[in-house]
N, C-alpha and C. Protein backbone atom coordinates (compact mmCIF):
# COMPACT_ATOMS: atom_id res chain seq x y z
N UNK A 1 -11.67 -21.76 0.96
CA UNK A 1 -10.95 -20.86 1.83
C UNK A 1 -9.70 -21.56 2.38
N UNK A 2 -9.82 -22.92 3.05
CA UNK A 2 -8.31 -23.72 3.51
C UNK A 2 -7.63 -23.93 2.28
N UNK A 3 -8.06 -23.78 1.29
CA UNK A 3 -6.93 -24.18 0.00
C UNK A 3 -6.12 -22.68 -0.49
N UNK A 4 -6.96 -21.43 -0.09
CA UNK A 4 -6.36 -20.47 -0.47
C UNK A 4 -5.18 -20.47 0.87
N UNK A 5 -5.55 -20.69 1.92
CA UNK A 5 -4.16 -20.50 2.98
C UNK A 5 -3.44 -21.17 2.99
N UNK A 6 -3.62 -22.66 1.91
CA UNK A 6 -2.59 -23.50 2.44
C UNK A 6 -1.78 -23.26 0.80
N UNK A 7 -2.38 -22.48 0.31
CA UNK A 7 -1.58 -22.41 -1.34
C UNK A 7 -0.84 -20.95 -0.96
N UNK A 8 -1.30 -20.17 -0.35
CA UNK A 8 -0.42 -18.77 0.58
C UNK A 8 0.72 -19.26 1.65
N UNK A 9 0.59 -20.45 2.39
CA UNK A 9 1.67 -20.56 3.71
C UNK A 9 2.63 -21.60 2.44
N UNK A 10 2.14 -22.32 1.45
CA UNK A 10 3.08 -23.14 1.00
C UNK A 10 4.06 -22.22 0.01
N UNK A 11 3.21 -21.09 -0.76
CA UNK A 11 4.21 -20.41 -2.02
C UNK A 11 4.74 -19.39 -1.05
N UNK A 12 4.85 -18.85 0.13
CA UNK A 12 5.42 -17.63 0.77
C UNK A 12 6.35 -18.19 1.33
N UNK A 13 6.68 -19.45 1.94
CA UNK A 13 7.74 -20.05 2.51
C UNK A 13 8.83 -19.97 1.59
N UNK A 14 8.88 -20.43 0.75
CA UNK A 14 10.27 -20.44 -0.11
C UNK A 14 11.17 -18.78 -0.23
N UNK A 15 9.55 -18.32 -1.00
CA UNK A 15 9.83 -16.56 -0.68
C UNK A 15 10.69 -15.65 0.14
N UNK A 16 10.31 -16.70 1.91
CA UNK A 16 10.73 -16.15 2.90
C UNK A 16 12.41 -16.52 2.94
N UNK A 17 12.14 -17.79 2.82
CA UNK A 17 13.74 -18.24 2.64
C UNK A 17 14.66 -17.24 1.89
N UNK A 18 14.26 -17.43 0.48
CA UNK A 18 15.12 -16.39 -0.49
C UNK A 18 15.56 -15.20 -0.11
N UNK A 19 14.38 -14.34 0.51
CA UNK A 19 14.60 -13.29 0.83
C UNK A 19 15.76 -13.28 1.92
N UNK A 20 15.17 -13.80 3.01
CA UNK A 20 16.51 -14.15 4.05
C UNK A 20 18.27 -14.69 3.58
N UNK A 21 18.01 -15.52 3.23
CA UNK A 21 19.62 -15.80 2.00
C UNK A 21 19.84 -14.64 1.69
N UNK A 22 19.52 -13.55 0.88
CA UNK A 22 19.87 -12.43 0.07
C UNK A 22 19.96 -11.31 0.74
N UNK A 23 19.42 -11.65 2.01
CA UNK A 23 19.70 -10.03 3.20
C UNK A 23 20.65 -10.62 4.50
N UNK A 24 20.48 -11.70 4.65
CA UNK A 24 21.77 -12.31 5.68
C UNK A 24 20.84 -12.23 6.86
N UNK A 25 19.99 -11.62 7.33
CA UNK A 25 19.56 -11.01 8.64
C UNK A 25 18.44 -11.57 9.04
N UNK A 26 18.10 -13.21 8.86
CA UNK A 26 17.23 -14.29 9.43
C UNK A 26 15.90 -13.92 9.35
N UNK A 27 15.61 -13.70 11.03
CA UNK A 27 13.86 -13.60 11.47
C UNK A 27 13.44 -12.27 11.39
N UNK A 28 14.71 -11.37 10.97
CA UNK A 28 14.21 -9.77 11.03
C UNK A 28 13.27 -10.06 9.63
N UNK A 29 13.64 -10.19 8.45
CA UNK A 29 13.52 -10.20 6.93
C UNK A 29 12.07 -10.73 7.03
N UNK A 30 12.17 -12.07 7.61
CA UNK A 30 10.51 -12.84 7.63
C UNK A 30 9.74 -12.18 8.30
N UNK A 31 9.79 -11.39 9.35
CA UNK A 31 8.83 -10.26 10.09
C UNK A 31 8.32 -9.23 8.82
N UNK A 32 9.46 -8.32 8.48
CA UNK A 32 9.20 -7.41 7.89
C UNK A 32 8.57 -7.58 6.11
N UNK A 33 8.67 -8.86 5.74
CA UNK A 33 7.90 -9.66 4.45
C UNK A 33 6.50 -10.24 4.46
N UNK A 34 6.25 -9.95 5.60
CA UNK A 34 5.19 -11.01 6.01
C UNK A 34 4.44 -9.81 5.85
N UNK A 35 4.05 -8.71 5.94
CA UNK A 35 3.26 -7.80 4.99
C UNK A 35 3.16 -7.86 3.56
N UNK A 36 4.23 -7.72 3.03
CA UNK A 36 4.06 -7.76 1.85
C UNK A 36 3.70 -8.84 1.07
N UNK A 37 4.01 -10.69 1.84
CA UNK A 37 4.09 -11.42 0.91
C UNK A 37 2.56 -11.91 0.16
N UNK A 38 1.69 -10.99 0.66
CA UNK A 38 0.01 -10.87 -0.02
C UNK A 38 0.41 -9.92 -0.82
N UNK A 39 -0.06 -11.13 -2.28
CA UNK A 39 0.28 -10.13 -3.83
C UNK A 39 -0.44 -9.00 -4.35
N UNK A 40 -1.49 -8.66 -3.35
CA UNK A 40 -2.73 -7.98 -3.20
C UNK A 40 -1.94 -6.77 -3.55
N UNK A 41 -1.59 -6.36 -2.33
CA UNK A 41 -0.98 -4.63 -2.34
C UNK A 41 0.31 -5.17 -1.35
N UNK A 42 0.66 -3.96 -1.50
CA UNK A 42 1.88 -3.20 -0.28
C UNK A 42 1.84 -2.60 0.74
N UNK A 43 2.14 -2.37 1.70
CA UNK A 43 1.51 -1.02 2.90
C UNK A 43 3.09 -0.53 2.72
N UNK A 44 2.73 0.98 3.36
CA UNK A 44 3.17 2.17 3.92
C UNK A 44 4.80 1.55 4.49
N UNK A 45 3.60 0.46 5.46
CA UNK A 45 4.68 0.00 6.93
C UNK A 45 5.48 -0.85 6.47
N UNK A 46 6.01 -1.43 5.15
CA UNK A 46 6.66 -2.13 4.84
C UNK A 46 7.53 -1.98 4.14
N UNK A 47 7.82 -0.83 3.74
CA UNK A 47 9.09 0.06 2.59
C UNK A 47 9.99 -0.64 3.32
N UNK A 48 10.61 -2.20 3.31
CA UNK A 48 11.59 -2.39 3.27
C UNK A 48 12.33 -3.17 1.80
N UNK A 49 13.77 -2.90 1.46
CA UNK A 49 13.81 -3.81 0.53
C UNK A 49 14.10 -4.74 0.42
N UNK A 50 13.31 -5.69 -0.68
CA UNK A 50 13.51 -6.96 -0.67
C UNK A 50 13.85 -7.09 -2.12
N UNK A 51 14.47 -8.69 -2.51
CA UNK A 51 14.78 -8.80 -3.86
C UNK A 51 13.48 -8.63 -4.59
N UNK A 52 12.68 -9.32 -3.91
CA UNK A 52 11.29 -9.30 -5.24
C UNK A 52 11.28 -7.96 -5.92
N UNK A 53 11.27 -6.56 -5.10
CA UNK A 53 10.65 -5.48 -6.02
C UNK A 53 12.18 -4.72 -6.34
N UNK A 54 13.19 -4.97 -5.74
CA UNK A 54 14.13 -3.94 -6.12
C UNK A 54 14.83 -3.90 -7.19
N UNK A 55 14.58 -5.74 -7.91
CA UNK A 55 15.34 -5.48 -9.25
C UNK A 55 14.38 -5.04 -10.11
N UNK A 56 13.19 -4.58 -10.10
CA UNK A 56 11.84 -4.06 -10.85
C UNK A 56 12.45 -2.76 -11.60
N UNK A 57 12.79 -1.88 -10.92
CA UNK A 57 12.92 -0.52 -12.14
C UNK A 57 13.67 -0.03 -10.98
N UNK A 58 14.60 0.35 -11.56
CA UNK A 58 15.50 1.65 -10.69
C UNK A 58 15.01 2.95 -9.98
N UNK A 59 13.94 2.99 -10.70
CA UNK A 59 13.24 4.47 -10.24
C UNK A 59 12.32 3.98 -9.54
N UNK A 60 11.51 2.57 -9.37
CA UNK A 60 10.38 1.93 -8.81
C UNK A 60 11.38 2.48 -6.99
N UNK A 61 12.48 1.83 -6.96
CA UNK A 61 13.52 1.86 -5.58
C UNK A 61 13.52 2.99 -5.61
N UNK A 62 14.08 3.96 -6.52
CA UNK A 62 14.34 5.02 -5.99
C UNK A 62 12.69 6.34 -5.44
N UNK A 63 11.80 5.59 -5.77
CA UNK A 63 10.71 6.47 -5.72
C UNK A 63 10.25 5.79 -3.86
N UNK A 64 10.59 4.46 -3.74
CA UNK A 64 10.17 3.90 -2.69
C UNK A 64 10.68 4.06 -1.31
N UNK A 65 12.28 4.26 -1.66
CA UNK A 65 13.41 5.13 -1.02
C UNK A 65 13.31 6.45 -0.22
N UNK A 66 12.41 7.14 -1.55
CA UNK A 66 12.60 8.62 -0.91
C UNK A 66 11.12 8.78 -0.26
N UNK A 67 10.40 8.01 -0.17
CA UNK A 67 9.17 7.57 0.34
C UNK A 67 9.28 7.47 1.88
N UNK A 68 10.30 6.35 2.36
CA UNK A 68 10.93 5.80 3.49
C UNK A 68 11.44 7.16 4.06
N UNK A 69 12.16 8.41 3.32
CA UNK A 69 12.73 9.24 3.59
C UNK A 69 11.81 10.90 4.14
N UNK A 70 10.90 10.45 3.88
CA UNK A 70 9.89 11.58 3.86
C UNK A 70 9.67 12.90 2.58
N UNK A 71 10.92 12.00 1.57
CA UNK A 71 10.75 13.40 0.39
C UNK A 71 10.35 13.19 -0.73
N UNK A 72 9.09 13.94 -0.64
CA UNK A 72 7.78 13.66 -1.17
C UNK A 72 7.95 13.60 -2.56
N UNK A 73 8.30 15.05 -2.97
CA UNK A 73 8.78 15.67 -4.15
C UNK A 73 9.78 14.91 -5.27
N UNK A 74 10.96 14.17 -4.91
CA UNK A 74 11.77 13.48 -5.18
C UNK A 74 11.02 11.93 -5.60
N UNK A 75 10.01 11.71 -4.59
CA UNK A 75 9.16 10.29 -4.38
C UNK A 75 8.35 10.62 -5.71
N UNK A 76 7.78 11.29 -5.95
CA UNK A 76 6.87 11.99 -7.03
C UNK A 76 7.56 11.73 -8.16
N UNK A 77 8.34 12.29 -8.46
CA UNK A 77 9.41 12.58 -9.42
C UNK A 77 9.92 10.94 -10.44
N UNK A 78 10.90 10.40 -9.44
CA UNK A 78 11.37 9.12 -9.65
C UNK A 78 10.01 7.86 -9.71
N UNK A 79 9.04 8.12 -8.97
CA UNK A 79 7.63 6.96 -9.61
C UNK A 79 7.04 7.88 -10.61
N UNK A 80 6.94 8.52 -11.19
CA UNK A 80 6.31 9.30 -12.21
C UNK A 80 7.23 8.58 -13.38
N UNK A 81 8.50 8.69 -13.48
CA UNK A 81 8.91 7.39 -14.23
C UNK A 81 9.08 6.39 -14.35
N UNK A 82 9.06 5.68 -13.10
CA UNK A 82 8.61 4.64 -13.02
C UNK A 82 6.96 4.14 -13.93
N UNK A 83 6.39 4.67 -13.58
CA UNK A 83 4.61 4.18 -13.75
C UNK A 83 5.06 5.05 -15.75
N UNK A 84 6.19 5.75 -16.36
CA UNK A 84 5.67 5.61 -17.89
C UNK A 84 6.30 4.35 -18.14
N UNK A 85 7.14 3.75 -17.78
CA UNK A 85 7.54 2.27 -18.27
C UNK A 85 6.60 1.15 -18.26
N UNK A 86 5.84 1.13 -16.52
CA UNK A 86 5.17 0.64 -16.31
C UNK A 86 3.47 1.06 -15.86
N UNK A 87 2.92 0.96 -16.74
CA UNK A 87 1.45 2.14 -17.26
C UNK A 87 0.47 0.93 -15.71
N UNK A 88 0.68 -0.02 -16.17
CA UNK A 88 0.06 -1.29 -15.50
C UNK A 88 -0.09 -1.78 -13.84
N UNK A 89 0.86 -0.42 -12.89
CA UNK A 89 1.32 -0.77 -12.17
C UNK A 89 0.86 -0.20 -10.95
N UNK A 90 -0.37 -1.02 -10.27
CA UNK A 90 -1.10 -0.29 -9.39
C UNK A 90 -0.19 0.20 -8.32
N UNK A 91 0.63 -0.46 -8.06
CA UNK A 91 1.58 0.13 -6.88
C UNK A 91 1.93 1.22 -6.75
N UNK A 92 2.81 1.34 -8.05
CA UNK A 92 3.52 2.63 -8.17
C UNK A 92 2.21 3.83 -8.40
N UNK A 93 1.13 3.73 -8.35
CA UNK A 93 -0.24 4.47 -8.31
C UNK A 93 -0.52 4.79 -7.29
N UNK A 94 -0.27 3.77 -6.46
CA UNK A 94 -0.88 3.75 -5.07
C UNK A 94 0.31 4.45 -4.10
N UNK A 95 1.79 4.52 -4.22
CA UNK A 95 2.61 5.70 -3.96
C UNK A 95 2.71 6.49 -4.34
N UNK A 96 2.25 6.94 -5.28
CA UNK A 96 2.25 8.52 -6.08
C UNK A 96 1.05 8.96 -5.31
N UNK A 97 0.46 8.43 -5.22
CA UNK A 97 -1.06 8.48 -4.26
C UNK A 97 -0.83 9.39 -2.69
N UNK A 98 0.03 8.67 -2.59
CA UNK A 98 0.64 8.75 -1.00
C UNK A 98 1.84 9.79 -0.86
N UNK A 99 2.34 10.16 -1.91
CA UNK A 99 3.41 11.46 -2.14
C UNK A 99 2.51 12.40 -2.32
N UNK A 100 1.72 12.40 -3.22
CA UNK A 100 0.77 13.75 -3.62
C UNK A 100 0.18 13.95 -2.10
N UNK A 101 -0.81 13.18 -1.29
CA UNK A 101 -1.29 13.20 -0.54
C UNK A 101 -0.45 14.14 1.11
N UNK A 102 0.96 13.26 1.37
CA UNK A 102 1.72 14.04 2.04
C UNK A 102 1.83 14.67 1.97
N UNK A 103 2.33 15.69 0.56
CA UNK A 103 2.28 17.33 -0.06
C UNK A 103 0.90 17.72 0.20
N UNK A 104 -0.39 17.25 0.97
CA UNK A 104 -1.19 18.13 0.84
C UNK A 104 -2.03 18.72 -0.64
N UNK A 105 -1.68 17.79 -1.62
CA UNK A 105 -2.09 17.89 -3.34
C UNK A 105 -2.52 16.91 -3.22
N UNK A 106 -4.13 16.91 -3.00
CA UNK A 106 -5.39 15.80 -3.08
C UNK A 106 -5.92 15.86 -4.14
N UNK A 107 -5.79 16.95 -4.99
CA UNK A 107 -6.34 16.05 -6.56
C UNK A 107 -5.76 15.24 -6.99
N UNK A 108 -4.61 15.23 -7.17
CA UNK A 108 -3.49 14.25 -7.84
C UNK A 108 -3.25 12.89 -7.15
N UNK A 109 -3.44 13.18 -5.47
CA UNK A 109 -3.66 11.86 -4.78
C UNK A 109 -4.44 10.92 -5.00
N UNK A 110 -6.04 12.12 -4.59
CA UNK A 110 -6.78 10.92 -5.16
C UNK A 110 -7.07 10.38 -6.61
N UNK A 111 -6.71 10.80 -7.83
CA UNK A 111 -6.60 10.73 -8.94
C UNK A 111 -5.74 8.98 -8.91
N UNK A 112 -4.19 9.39 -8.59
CA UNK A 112 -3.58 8.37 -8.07
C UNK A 112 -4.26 6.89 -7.71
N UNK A 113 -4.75 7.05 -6.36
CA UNK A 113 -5.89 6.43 -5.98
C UNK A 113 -6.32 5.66 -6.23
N UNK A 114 -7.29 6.57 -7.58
CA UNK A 114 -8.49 5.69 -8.42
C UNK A 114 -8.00 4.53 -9.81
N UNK A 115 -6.96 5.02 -10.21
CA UNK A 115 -5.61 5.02 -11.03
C UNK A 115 -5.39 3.64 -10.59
N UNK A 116 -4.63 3.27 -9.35
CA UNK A 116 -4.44 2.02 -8.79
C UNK A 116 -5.75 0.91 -8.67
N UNK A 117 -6.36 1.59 -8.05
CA UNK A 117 -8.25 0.90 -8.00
C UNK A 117 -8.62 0.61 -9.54
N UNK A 118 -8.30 1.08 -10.22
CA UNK A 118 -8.94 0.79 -11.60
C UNK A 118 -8.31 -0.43 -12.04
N UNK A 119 -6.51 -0.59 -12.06
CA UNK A 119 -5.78 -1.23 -11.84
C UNK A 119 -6.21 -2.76 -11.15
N UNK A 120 -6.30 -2.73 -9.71
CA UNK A 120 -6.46 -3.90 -9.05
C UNK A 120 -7.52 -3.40 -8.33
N UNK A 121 -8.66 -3.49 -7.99
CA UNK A 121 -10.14 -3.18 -7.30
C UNK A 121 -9.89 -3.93 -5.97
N UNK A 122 -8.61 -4.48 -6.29
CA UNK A 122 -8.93 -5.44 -4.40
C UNK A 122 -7.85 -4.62 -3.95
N UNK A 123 -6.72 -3.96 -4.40
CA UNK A 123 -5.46 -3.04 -3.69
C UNK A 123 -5.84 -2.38 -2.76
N UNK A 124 -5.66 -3.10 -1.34
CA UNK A 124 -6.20 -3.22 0.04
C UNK A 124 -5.16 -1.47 0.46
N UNK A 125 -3.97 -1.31 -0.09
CA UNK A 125 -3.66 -0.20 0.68
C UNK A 125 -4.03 0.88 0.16
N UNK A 126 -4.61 1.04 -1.53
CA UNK A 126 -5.12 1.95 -2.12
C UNK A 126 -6.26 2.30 -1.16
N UNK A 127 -7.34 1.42 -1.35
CA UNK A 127 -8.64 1.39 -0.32
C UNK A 127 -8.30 2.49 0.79
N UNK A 128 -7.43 1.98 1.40
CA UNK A 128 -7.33 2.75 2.99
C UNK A 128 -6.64 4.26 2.71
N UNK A 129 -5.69 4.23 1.50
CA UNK A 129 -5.18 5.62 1.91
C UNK A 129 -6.57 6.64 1.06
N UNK A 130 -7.08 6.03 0.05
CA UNK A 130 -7.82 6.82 -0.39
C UNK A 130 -9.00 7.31 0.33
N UNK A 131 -9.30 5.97 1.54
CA UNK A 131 -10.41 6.61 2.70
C UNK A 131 -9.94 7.83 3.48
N UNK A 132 -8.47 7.53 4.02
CA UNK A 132 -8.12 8.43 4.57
C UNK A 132 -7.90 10.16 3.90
N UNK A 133 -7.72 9.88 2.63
CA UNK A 133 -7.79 11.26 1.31
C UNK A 133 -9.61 12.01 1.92
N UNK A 134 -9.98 11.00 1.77
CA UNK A 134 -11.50 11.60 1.77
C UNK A 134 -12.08 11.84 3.24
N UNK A 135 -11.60 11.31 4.12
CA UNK A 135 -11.52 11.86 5.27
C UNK A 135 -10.61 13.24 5.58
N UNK A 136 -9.44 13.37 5.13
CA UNK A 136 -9.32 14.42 5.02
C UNK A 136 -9.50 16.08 5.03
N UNK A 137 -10.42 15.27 3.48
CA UNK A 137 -11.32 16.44 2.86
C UNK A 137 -12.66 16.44 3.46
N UNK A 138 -13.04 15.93 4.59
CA UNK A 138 -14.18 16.35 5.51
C UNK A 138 -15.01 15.06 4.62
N UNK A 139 -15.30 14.23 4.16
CA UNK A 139 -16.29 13.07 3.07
C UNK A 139 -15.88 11.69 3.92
N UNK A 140 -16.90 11.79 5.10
CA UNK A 140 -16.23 10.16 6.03
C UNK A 140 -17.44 9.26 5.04
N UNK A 141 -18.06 9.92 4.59
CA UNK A 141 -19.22 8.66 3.26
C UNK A 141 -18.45 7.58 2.68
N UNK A 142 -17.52 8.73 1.89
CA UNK A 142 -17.11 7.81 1.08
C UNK A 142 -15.73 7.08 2.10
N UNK A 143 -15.50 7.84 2.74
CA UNK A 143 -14.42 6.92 3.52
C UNK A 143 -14.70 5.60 3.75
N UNK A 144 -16.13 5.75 4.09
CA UNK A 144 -17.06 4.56 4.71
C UNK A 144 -17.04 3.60 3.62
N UNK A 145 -17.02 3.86 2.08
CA UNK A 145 -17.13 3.13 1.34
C UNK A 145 -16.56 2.16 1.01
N UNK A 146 -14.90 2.73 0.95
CA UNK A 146 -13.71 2.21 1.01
C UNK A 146 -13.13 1.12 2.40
N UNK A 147 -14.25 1.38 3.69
CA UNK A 147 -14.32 0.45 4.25
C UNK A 147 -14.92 -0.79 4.20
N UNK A 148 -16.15 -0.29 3.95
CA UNK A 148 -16.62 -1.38 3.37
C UNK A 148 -16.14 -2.09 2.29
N UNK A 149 -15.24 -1.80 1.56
CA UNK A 149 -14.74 -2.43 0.29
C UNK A 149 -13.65 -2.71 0.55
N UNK A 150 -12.89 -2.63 1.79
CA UNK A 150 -12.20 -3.51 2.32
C UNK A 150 -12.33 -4.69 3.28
N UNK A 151 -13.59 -4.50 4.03
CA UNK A 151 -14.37 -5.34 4.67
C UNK A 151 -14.78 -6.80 3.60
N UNK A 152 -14.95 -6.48 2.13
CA UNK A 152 -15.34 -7.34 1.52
C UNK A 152 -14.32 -8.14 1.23
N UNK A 153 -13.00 -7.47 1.00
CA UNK A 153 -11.75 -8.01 -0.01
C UNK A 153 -11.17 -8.81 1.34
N UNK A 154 -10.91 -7.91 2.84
CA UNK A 154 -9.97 -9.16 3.72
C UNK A 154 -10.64 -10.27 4.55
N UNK A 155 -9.92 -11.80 3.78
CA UNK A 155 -10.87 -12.55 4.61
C UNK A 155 -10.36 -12.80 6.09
N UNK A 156 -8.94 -12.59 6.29
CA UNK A 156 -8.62 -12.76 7.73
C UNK A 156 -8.20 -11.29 7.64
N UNK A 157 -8.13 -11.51 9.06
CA UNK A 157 -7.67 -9.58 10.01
C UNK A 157 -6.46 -9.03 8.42
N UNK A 158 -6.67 -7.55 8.80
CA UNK A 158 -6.64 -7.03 7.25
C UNK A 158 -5.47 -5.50 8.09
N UNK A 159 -4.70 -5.53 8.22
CA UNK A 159 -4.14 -4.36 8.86
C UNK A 159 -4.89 -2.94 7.70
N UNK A 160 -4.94 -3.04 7.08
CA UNK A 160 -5.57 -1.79 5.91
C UNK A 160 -7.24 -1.64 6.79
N UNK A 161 -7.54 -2.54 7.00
CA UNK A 161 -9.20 -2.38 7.67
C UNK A 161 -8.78 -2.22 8.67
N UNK A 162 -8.14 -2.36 9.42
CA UNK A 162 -8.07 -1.99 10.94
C UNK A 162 -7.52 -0.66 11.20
N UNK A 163 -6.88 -0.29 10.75
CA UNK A 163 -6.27 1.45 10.21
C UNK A 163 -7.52 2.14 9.78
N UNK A 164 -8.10 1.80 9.15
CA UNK A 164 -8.73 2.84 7.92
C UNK A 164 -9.96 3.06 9.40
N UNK A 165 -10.41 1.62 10.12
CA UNK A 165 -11.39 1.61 11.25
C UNK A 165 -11.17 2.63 12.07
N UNK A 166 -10.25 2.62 12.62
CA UNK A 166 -10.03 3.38 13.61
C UNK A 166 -9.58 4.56 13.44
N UNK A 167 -8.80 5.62 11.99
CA UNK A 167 -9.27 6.59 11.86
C UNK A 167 -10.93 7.07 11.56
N UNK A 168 -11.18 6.77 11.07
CA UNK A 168 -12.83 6.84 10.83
C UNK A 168 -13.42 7.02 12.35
N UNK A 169 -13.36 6.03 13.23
CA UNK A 169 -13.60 5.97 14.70
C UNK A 169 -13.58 7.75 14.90
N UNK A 170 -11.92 7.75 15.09
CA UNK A 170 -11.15 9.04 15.53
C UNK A 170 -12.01 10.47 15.08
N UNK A 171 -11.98 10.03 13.59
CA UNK A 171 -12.32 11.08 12.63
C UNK A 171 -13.97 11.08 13.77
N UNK A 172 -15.08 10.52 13.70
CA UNK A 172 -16.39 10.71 14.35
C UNK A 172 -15.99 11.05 15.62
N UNK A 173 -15.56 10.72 16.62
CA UNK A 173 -15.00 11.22 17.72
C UNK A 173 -15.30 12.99 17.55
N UNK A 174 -14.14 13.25 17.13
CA UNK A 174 -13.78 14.41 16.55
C UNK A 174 -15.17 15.30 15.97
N UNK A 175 -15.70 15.15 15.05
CA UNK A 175 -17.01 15.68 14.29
C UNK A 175 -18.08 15.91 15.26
N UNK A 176 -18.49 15.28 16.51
CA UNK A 176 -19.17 15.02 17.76
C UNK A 176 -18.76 16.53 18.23
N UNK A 177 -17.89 16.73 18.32
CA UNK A 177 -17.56 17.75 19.40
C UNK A 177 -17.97 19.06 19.29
């Protein structure tokens, strides 16, 4: 376990640097990287760009873009080509996930979803949005599942488990009444 954090604080430092050089804008850049720089997944809360993913595919940015923007449809559209270039690419699964889902089109979300999960089984933000899909649709079971299967994957505090916790919380709250 100390060799995985000290092989994470030693390869993310340089990372952080680069990134900062290439955006000009110091301690903002290392705040807003420090989500992402776990190769695991991506969150929601971090659609910012950085060099690592933006020279990836033009449509990867432009799907991530209109993501940041709230337009779903467009987000759909531009990662839908993205993910035929790249078949392999839980990410872009795991935002198509999250476009379908915003539109209120939960087959295709969770399809998405499972798509990414099949992909990488540890993709900590798949986990959570797909709990939240199934919470949704009234199924806190399986929500529960996806907690637990994030419970397994984060070994320190896990922002995806702490989200997914406390809707679930909310969600029982709610069902009580």
């Amino acid at each position: 376990m100390t060799a995985v954090v000290a092989a994470y604080l030693l390869t993310t430092s340089g990372r952080h640097d680069q990134v900062r050089a290439a955006r000009g804008d110091g301690a903002k850049s290392e705040a807003a990287l420090a989500v992402d720089a776990w190769p695991i997944c991506s969150t929601m809360g971090s659609m910012v760009e950085t060099a690592d993913w933006a020279v990836l595919d033009p449509d990867f940015v432009a799907g991530k873009r209109a993501i940041v923007a709230s337009e779903w449809n467009e987000a759909i559209k531009a990662l839908t080509s993205a993910a035929l270039r790249d078949a392999r690419n839980a990410d872009i699964q795991n935002y198509l996930g999250y476009a379908y889902r915003r539109l209120r089109q939960f087959d295709p979300a969770i399809r998405h979803y499972q798509q990414a999960l099949a992909l990488n089984p540890r993709h900590r933000s798949a986990h959570e949005h797909l709990g939240e899909a199934y919470l949704t649709q009234g199924d806190p079971a399986k929500a529960n599942e996806h907690l637990a299967a994030l419970e397994r994957i984060c070994l320190i505090q896990c922002n995806e488990y702490d989200d997914l916790k406390r809707i679930i919380a909310t969600y029982d709250k709610v069902a009580k009444r």
